[in-house]
N, C-alpha and C. Protein backbone atom coordinates (compact mmCIF):
# COMPACT_ATOMS: atom_id res chain seq x y z
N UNK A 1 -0.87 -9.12 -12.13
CA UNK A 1 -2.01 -8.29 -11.82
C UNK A 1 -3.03 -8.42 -12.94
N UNK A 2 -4.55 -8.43 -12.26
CA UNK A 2 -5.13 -8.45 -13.58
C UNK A 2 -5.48 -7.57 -14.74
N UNK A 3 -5.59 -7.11 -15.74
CA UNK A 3 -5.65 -6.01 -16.24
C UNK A 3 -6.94 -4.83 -16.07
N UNK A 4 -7.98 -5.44 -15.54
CA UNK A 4 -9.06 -4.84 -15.39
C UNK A 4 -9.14 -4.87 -13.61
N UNK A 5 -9.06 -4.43 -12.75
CA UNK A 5 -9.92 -4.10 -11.43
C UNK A 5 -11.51 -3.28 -11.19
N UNK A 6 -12.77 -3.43 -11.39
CA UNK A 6 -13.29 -2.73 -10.86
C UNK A 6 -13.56 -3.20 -9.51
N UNK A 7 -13.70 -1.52 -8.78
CA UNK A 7 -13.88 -0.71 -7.41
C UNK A 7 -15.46 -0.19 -7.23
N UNK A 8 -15.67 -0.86 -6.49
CA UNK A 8 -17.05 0.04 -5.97
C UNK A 8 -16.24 1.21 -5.35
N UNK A 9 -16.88 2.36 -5.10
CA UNK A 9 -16.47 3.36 -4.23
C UNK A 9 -16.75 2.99 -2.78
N UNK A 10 -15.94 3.50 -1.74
CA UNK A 10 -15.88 3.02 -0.43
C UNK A 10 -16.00 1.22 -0.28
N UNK A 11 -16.06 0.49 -0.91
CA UNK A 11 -15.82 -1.02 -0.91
C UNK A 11 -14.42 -1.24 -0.75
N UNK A 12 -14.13 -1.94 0.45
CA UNK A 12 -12.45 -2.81 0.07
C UNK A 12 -12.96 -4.00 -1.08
N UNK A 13 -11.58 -3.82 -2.08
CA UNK A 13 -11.35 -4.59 -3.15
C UNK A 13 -9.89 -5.21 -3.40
N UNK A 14 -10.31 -6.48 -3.23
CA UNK A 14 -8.81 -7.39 -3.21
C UNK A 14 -7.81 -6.46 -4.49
N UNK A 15 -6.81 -6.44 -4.79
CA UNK A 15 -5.90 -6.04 -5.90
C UNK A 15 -4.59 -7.60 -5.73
N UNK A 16 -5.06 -8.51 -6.59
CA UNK A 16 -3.91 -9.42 -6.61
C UNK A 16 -2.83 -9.29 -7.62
N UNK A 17 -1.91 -8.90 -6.90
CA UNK A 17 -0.32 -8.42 -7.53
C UNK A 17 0.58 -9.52 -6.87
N UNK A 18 1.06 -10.27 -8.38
CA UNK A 18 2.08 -11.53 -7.35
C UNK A 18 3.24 -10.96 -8.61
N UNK A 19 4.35 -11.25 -7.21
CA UNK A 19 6.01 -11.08 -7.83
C UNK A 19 6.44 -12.00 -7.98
N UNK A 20 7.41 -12.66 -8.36
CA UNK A 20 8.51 -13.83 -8.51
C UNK A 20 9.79 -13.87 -9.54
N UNK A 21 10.35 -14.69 -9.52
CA UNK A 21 9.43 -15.95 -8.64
C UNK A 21 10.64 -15.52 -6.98
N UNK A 22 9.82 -16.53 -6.27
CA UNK A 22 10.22 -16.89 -4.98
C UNK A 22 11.75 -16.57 -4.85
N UNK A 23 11.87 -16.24 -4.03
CA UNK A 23 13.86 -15.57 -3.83
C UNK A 23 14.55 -15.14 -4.62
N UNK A 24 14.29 -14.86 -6.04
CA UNK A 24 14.94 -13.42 -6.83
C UNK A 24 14.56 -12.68 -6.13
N UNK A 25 13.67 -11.75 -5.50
CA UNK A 25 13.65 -10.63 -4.89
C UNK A 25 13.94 -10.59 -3.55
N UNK A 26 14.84 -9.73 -3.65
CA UNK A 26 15.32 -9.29 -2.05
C UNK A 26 13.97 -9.05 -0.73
N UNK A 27 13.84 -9.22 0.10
CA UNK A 27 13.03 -9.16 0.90
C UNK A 27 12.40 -8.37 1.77
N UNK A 28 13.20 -7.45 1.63
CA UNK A 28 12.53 -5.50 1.98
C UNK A 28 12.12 -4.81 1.15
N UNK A 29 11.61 -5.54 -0.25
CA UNK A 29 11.87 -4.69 -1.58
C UNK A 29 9.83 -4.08 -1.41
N UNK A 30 10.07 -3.23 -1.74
CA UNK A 30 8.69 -2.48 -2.15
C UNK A 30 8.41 -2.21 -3.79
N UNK A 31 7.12 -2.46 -3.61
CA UNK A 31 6.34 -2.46 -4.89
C UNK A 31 5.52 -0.71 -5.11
N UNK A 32 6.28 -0.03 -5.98
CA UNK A 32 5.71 1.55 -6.13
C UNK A 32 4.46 1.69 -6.95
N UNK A 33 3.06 1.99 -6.90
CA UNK A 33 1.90 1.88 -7.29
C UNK A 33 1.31 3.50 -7.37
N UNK A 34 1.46 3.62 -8.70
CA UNK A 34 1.48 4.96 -9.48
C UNK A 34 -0.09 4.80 -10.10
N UNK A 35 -0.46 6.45 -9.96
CA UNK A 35 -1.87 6.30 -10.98
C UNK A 35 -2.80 6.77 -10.16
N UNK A 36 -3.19 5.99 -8.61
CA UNK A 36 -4.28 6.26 -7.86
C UNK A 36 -4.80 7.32 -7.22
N UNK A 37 -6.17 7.55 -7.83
CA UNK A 37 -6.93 8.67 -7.52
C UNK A 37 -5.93 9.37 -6.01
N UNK A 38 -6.43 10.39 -5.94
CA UNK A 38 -5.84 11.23 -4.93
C UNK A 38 -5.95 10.79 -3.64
N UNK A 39 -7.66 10.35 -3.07
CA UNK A 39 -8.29 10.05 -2.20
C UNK A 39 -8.47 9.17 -2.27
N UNK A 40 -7.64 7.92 -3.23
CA UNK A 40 -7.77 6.24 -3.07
C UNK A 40 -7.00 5.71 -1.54
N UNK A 41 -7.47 4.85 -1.35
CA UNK A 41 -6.55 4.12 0.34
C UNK A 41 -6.34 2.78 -0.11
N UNK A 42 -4.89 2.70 0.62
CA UNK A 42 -4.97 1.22 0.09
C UNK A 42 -4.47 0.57 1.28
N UNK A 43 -5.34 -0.87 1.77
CA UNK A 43 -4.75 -1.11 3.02
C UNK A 43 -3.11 -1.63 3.64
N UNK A 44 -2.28 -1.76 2.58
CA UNK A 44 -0.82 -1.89 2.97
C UNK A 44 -0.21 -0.89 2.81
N UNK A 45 1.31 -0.33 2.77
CA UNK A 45 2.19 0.33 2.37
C UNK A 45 1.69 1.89 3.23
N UNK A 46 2.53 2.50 2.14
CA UNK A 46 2.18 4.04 2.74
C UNK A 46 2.43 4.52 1.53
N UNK A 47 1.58 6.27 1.37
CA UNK A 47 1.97 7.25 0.37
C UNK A 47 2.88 8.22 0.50
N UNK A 48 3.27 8.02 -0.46
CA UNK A 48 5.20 8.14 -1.30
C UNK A 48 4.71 9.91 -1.41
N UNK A 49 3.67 9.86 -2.40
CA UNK A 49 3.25 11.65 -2.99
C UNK A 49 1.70 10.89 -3.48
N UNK A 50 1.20 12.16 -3.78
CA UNK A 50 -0.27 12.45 -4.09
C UNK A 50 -0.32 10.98 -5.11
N UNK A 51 -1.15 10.36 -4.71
CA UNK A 51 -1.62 9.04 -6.15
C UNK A 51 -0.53 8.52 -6.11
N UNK A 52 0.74 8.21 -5.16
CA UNK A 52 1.51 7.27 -5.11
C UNK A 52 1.69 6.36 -3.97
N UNK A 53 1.94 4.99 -4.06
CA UNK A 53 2.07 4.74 -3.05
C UNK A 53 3.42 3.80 -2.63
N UNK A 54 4.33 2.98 -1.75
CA UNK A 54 5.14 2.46 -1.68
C UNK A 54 4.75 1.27 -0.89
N UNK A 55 4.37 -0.40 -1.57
CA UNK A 55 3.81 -1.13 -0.63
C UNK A 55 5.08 -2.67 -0.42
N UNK A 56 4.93 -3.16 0.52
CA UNK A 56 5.99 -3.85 0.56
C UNK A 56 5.86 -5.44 -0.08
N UNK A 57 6.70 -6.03 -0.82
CA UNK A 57 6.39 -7.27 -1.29
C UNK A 57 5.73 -8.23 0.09
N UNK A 58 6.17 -8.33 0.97
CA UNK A 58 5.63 -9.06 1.37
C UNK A 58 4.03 -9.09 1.86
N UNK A 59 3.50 -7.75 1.74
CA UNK A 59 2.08 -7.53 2.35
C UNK A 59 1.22 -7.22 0.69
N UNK A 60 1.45 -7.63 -0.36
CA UNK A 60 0.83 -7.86 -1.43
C UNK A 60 -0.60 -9.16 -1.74
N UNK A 61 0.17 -10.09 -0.68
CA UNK A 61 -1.43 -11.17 -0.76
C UNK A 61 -2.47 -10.47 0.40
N UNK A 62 -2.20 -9.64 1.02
CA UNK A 62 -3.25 -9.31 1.82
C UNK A 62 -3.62 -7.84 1.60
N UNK A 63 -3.26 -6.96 0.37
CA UNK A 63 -3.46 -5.94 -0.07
C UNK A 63 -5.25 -5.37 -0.47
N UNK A 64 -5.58 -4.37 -0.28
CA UNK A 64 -7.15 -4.07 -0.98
C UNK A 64 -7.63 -2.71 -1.32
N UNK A 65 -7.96 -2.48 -1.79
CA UNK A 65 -8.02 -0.98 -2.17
C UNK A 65 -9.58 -0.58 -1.96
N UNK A 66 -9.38 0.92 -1.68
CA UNK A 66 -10.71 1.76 -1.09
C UNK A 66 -10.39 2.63 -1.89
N UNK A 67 -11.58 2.46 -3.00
CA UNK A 67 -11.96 3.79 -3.76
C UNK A 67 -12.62 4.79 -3.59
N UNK A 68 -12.46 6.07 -4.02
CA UNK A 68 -13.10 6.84 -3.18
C UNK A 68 -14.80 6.75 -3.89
N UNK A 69 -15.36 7.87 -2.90
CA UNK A 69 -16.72 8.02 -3.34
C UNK A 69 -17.00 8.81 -4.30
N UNK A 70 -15.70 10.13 -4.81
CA UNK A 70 -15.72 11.26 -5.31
C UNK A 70 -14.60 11.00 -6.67
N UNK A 71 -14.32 9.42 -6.82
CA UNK A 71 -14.21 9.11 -8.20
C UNK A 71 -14.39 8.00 -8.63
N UNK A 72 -14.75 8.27 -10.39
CA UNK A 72 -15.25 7.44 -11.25
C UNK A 72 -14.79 7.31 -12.34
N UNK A 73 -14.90 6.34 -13.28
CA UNK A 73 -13.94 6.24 -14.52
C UNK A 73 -12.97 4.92 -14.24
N UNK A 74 -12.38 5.64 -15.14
CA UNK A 74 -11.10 4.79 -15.57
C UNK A 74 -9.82 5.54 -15.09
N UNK A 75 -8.98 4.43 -14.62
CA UNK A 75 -7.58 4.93 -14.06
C UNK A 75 -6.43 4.12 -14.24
N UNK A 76 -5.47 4.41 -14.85
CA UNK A 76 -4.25 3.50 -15.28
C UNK A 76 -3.14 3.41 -14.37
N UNK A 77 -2.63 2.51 -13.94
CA UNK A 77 -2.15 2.26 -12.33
C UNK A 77 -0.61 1.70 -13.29
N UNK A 78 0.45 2.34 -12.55
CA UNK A 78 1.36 2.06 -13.17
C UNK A 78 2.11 1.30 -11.85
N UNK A 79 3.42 0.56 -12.02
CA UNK A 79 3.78 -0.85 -11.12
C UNK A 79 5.52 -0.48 -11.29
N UNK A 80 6.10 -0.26 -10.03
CA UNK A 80 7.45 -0.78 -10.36
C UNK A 80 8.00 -0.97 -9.48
């Protein structure tokens, strides 16, 4: 992932998160994405709790995020 993402608000924005390598990871495995604003959307996975989300390895190259309109700043997105 890269270390910096900026988000326009309401813009989809690619988020490229690559795992590997290739077949160490089991293949139902989900990627947990901690940090995001309350009212962030992100177009894969689903939310786990408030600013969490649970997205699946395999829908990571086609992942994008919608920031909201009602935040700004800086936000530290945690990965596991």
């Amino acid at each position: 992932m890269a270390p910096v993402i900026l988000a326009e608000p309401e813009v989809e924005t690619s988020v490229n998160i690559q795992v590997g390598p290739d077949g160490a990871i089991p293949r139902q495995t989900f990627l947990r994405i901690r940090g995001l604003p309350l009212a962030a959307r992100l177009s894969e996975g689903h939310v786990v709790s408030p600013g969490v989300w649970a997205v699946p390895l395999a829908a990571l190259a086609a992942l994008r995020l919608l920031a909201p309109l009602s935040s700004s700043g800086r936000t530290e997105i945690q990965l596991s």
